[in-house]
C-alpha atoms as a PDB file:
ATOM      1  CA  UNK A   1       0.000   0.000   0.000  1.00  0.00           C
ATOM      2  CA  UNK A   2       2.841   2.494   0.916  1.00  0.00           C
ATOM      3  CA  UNK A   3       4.798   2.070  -2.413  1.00  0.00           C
ATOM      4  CA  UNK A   4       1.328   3.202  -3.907  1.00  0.00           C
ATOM      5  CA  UNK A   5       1.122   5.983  -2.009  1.00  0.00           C
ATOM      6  CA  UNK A   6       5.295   6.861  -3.069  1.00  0.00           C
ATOM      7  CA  UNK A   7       3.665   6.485  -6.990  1.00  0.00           C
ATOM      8  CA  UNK A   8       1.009   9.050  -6.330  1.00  0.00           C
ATOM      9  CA  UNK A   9       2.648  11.230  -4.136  1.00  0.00           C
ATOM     10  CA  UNK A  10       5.489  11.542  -6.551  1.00  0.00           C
ATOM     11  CA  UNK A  11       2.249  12.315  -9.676  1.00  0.00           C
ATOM     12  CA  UNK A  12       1.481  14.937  -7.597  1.00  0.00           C
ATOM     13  CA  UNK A  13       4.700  16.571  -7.686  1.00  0.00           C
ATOM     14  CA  UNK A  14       5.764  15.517 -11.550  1.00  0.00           C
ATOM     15  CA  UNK A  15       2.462  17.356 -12.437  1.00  0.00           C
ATOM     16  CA  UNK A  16       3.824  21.231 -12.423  1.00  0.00           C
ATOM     17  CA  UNK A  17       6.953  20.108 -14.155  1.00  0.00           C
ATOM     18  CA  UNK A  18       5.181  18.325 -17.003  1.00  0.00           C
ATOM     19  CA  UNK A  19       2.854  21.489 -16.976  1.00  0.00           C
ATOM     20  CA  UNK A  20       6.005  23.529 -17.260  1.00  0.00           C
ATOM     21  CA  UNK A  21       7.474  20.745 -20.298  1.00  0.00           C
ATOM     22  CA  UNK A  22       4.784  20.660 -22.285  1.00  0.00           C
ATOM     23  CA  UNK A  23       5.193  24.473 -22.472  1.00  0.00           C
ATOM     24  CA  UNK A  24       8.639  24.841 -22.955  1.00  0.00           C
ATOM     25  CA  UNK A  25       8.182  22.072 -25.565  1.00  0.00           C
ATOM     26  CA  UNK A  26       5.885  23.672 -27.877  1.00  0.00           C
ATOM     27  CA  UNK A  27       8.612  25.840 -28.729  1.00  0.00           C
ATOM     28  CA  UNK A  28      10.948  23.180 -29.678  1.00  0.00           C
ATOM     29  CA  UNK A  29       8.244  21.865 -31.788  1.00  0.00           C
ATOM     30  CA  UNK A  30       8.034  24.720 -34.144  1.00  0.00           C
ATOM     31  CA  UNK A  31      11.342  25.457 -34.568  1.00  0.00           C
ATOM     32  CA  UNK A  32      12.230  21.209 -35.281  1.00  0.00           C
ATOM     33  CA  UNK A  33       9.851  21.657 -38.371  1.00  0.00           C
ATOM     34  CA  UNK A  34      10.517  24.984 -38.995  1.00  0.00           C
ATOM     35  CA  UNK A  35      14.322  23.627 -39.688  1.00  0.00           C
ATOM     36  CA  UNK A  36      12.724  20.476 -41.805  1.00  0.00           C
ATOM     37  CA  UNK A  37      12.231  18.051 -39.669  1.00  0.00           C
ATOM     38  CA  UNK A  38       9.178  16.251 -39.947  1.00  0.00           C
ATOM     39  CA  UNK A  39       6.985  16.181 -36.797  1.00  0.00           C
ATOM     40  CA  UNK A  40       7.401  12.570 -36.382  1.00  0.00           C
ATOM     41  CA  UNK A  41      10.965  13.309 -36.351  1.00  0.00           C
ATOM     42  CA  UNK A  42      10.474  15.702 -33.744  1.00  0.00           C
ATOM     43  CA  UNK A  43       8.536  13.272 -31.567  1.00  0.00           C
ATOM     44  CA  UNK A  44      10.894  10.747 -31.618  1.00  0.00           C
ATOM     45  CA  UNK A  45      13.932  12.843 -30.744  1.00  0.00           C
ATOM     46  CA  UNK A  46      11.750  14.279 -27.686  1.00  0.00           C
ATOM     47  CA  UNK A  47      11.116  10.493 -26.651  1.00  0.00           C
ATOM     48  CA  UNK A  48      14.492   9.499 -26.697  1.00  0.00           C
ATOM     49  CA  UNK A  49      16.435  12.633 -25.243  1.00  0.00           C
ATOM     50  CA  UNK A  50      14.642  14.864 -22.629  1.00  0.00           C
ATOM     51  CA  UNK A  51      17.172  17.896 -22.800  1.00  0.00           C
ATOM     52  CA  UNK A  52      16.245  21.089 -23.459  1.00  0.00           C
ATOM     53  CA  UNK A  53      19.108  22.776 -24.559  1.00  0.00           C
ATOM     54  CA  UNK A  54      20.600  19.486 -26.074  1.00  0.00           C
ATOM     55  CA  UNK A  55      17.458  18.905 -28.395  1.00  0.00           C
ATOM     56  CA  UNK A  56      17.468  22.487 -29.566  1.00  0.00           C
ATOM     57  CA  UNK A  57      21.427  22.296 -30.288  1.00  0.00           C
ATOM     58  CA  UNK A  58      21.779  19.139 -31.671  1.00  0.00           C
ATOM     59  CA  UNK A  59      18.635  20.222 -34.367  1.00  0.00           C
ATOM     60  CA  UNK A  60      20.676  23.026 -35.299  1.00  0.00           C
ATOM     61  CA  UNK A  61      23.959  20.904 -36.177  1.00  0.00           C
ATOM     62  CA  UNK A  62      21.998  18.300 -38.157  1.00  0.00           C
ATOM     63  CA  UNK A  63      21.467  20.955 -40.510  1.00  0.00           C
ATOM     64  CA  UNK A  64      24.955  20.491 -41.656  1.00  0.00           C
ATOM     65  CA  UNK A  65      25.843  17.228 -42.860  1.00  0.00           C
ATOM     66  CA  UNK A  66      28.408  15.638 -41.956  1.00  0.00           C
ATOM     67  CA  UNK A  67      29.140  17.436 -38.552  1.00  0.00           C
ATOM     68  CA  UNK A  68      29.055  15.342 -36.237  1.00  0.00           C
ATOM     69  CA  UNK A  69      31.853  15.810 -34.064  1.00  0.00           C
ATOM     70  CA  UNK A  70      30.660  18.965 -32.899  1.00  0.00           C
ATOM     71  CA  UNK A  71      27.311  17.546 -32.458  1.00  0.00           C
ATOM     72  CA  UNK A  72      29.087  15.139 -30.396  1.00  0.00           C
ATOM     73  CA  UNK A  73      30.839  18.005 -28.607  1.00  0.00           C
ATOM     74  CA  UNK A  74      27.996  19.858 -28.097  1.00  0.00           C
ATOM     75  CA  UNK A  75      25.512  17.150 -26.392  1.00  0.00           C
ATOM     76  CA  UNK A  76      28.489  16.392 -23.829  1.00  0.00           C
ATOM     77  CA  UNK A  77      29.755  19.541 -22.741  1.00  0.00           C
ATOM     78  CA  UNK A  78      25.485  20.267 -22.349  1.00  0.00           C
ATOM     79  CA  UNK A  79      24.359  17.878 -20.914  1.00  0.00           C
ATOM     80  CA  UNK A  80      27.542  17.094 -18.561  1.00  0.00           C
ATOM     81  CA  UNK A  81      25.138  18.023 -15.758  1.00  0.00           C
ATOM     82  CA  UNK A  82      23.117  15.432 -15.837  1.00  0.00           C
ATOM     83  CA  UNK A  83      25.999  13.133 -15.023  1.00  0.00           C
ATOM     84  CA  UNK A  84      26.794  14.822 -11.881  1.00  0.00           C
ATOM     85  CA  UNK A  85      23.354  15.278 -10.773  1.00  0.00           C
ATOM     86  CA  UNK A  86      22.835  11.233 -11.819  1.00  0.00           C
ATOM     87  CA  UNK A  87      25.779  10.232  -9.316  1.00  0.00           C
ATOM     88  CA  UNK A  88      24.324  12.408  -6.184  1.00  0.00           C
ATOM     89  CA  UNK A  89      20.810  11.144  -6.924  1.00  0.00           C
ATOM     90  CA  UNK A  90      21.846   7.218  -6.646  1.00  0.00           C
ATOM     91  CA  UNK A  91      23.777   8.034  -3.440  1.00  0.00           C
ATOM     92  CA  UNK A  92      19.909   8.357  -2.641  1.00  0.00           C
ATOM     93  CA  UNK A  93      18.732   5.786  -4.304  1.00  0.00           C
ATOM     94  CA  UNK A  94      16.899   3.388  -2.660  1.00  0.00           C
ATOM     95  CA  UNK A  95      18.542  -0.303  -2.077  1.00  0.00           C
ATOM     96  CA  UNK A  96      15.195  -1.795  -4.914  1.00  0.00           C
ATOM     97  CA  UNK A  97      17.321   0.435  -7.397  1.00  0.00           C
ATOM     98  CA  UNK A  98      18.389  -2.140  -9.470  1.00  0.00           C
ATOM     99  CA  UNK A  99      20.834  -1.832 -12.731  1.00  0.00           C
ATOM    100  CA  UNK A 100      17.740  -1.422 -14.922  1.00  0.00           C
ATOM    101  CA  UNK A 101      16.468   1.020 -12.637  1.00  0.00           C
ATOM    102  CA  UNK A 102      19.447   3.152 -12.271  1.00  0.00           C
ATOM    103  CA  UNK A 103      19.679   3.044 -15.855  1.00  0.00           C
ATOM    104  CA  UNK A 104      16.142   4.791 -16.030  1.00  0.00           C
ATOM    105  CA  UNK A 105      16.974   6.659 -13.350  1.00  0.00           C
ATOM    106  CA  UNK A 106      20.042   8.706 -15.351  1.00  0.00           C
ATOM    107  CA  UNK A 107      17.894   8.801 -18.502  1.00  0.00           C
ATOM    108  CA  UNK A 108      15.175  10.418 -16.753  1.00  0.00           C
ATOM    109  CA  UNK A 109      17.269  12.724 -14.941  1.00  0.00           C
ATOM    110  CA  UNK A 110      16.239  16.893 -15.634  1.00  0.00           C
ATOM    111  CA  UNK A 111      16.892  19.729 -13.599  1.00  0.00           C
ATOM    112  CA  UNK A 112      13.425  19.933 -12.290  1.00  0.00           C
ATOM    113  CA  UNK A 113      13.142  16.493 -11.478  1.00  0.00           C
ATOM    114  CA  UNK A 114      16.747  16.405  -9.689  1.00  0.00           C
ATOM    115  CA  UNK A 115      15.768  19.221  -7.765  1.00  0.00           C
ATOM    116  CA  UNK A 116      12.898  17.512  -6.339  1.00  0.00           C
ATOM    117  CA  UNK A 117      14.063  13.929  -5.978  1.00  0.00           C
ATOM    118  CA  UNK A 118      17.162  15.383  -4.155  1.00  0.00           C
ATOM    119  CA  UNK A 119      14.728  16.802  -1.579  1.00  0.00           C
ATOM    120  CA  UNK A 120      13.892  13.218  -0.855  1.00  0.00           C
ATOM    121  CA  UNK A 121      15.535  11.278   1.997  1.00  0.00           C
ATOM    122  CA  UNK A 122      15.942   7.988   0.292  1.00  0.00           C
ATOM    123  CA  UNK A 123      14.274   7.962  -3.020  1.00  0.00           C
ATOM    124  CA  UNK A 124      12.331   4.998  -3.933  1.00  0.00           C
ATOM    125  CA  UNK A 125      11.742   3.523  -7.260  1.00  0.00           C
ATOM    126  CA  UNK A 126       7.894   4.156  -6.997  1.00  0.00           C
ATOM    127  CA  UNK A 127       8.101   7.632  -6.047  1.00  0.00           C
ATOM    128  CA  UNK A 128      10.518   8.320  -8.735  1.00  0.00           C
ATOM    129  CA  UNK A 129       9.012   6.608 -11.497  1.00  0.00           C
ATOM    130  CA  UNK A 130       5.418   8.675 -10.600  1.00  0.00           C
ATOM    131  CA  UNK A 131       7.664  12.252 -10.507  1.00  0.00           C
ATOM    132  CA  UNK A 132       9.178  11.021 -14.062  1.00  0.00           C
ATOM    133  CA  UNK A 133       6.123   9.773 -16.211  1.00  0.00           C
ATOM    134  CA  UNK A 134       4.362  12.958 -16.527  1.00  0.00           C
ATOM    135  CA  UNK A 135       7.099  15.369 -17.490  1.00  0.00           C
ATOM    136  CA  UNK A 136       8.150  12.816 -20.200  1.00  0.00           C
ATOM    137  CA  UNK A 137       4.961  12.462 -21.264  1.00  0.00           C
ATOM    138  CA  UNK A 138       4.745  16.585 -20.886  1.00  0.00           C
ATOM    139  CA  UNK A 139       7.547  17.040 -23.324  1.00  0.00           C
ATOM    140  CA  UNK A 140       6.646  14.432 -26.066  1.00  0.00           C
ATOM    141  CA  UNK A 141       3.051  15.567 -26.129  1.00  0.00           C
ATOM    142  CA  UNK A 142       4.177  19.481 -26.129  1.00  0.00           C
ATOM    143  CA  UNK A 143       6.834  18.989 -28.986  1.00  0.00           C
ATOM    144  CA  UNK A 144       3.887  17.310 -30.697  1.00  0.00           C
ATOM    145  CA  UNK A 145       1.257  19.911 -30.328  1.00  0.00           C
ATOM    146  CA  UNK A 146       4.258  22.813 -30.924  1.00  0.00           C
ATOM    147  CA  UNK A 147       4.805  20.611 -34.530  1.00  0.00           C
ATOM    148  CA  UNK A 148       1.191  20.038 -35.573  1.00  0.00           C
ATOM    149  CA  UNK A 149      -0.233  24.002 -34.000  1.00  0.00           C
ATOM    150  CA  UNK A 150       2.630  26.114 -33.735  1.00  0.00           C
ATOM    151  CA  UNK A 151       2.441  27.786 -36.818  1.00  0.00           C
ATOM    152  CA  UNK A 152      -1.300  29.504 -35.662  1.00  0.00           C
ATOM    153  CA  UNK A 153       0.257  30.204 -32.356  1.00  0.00           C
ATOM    154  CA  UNK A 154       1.888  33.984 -31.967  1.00  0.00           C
ATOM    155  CA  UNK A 155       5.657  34.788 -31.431  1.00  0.00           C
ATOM    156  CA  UNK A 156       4.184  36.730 -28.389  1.00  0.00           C
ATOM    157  CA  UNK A 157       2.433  33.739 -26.974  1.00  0.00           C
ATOM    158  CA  UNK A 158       5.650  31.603 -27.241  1.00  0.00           C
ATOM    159  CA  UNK A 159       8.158  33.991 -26.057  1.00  0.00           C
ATOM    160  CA  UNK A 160       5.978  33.854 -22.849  1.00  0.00           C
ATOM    161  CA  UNK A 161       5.780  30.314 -22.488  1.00  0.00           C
ATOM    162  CA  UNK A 162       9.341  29.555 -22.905  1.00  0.00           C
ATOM    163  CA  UNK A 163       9.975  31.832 -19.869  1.00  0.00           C
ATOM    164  CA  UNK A 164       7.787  29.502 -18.086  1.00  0.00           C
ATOM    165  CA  UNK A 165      10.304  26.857 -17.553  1.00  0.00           C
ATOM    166  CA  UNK A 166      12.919  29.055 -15.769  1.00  0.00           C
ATOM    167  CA  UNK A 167       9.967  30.694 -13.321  1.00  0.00           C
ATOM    168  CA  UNK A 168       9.196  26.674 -12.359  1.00  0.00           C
ATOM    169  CA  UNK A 169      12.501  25.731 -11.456  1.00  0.00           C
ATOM    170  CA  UNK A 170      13.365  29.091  -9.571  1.00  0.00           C
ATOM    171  CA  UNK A 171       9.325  27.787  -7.359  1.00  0.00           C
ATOM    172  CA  UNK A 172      11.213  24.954  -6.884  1.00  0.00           C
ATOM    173  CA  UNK A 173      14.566  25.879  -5.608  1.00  0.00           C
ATOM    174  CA  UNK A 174      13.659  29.274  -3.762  1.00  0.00           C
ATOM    175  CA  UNK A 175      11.435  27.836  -0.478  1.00  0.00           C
ATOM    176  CA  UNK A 176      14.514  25.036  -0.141  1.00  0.00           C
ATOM    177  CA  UNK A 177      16.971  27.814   0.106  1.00  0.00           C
ATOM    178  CA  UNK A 178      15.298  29.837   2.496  1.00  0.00           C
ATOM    179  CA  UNK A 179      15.101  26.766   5.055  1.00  0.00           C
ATOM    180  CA  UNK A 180      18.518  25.573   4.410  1.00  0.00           C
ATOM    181  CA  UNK A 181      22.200  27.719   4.361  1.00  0.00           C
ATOM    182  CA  UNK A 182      23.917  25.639   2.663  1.00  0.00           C
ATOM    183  CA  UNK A 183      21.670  25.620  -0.110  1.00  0.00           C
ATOM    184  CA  UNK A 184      21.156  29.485  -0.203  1.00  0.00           C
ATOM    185  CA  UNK A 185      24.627  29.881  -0.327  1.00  0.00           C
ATOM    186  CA  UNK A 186      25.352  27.358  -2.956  1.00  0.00           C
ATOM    187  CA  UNK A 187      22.337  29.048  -4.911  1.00  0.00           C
ATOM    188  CA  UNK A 188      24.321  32.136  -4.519  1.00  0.00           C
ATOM    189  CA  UNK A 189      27.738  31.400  -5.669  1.00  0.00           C
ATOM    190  CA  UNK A 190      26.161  29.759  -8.577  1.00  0.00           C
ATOM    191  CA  UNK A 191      24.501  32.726  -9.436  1.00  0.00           C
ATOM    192  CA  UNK A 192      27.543  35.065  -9.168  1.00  0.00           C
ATOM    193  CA  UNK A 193      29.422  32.237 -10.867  1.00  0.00           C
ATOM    194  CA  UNK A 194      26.884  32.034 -14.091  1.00  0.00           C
ATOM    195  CA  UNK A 195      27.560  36.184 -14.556  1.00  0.00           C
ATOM    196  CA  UNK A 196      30.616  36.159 -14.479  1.00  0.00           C
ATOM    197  CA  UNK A 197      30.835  33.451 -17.426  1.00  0.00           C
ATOM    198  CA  UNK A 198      28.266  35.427 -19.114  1.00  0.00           C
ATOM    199  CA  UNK A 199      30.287  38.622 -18.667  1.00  0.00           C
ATOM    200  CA  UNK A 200      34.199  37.992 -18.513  1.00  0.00           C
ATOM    201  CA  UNK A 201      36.234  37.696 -21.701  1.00  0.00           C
ATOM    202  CA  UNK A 202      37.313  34.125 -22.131  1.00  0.00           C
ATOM    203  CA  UNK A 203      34.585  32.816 -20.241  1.00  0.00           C
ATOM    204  CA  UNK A 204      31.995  33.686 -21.981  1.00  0.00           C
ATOM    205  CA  UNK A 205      32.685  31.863 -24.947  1.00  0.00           C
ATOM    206  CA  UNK A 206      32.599  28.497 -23.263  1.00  0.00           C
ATOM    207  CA  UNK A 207      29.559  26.130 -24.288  1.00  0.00           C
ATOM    208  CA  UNK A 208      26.812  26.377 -22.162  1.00  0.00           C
ATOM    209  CA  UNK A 209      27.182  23.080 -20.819  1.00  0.00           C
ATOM    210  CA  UNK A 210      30.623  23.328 -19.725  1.00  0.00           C
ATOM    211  CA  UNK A 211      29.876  27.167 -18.039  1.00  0.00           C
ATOM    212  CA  UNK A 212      26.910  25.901 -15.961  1.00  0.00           C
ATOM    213  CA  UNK A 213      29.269  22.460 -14.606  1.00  0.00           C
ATOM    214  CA  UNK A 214      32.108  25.072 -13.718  1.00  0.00           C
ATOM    215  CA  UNK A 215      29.387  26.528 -11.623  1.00  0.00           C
ATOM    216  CA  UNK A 216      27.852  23.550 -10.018  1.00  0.00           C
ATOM    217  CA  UNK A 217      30.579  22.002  -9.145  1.00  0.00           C
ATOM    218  CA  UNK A 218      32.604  25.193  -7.430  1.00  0.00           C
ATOM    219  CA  UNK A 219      29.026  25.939  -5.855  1.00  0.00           C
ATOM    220  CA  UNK A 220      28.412  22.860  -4.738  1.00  0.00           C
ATOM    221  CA  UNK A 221      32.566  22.479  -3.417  1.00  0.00           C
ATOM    222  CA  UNK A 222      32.578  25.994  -1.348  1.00  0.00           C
ATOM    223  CA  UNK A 223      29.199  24.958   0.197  1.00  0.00           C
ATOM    224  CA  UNK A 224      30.313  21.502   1.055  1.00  0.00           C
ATOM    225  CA  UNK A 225      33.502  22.819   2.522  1.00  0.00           C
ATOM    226  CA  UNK A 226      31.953  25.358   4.602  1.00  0.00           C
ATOM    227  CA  UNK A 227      28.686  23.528   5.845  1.00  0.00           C
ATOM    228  CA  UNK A 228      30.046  19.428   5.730  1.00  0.00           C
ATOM    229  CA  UNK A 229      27.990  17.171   6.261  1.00  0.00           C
ATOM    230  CA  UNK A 230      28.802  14.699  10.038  1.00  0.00           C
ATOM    231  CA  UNK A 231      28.528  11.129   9.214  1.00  0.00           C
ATOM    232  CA  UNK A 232      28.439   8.145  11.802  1.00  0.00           C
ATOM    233  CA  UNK A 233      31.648   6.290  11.570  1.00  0.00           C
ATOM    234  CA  UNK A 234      30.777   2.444  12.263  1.00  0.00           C
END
């Protein structure tokens, strides 16, 4: 009865962030056939690669023909996130987390989704597979209303909607970082951290992927350093 309960309890909180995908989505929709692509093409790349930024790049280097080391390059240094956030989460993971699962559990991984599973104590295959199945379904179904529809829709309409992904991640993080320090202050030096590679010469002409791990990771370092974290020795 209780892993039931995990299942709908994490439906409950998947629902604003496949609210928020199937928003963003539409966008990515338009501009996939706008570029060519068939909207069955742009289905099938939303069902096998939820990413954002890594869907939107790697349409614009299969343009070119040919080029696919930098569409290699690109999809790692963007998505080199999800890596890191994939190794925290299983330190989570709950003991039922089997290879399979893990597997699913990497593929599935978002910044929306991390942000919430991380809240978790011990995160439980149930509770994670309800908090997964509606933003993927979210993103497909988005991308395939934005490929069908998003010709009638305004540029107006979708400039606002593609906004909406950022304000649902900041509802997220914000109410976690004013209980917890150490997550205020890590959501500050990654702030500060982000400018400055959008600003400085040099760094601002790193990838976007690469720019927001340099700012994870020394966010993430200076918090751990300053606030560690006592564990039992046996």
């Amino acid at each position: 009865m209780s892993t039931n309960k995990d299942f709908f309890r994490g439906l409950r909180a998947g629902f604003p962030i496949g609210a928020g995908y199937f928003s963003v989505s539409l966008s990515f929709g338009i501009l996939a056939v706008s570029y060519g692509f068939t909207w069955w093409q742009a289905v099938v790349i939303s069902l096998v690669t939820v990413t954002s930024a890594g869907q939107f790049a790697g349409i614009q280097t299969m343009l070119t023909p040919g080029q696919y080391f930098p569409l290699l390059l690109s999809q790692v240094t963007i998505n080199l996130r999800y890596s890191m956030m994939s190794v925290s989460l299983s330190q989570k993971a709950d003991a039922a987390f089997g290879r399979l699962l893990r597997w699913l559990l990497g593929f599935f991984i978002t910044d929306e989704i991390f942000a919430v599973a991380a809240g978790e104590a011990v995160v439980k295959p149930r509770f994670f597979a309800g908090l997964t199945v509606l933003p993927w379904i979210g993103w497909v179904l988005g991308t395939l209303s934005g490929s069908l529809l998003g010709s009638i829709l305004p540029a107006m309409l979708m400039d606002a909607l593609s906004v909406a992904l950022y304000g649902m991640f900041i509802a997220i993080v914000v109410p976690v970082a004013k209980q917890e320090k150490p997550v205020l202050l890590a959501v500050g030096i990654a702030a500060v951290c982000s400018c400055l590679c959008s600003w400085l010469p040099g760094l601002k002409e790193l990838p976007g992927g690469i720019s927001v791990s340099i700012c994870a990771i020394l966010a993430a370092g200076v918090a751990a350093a300053i606030f560690p974290v006592k564990e039992d020795m046996p």
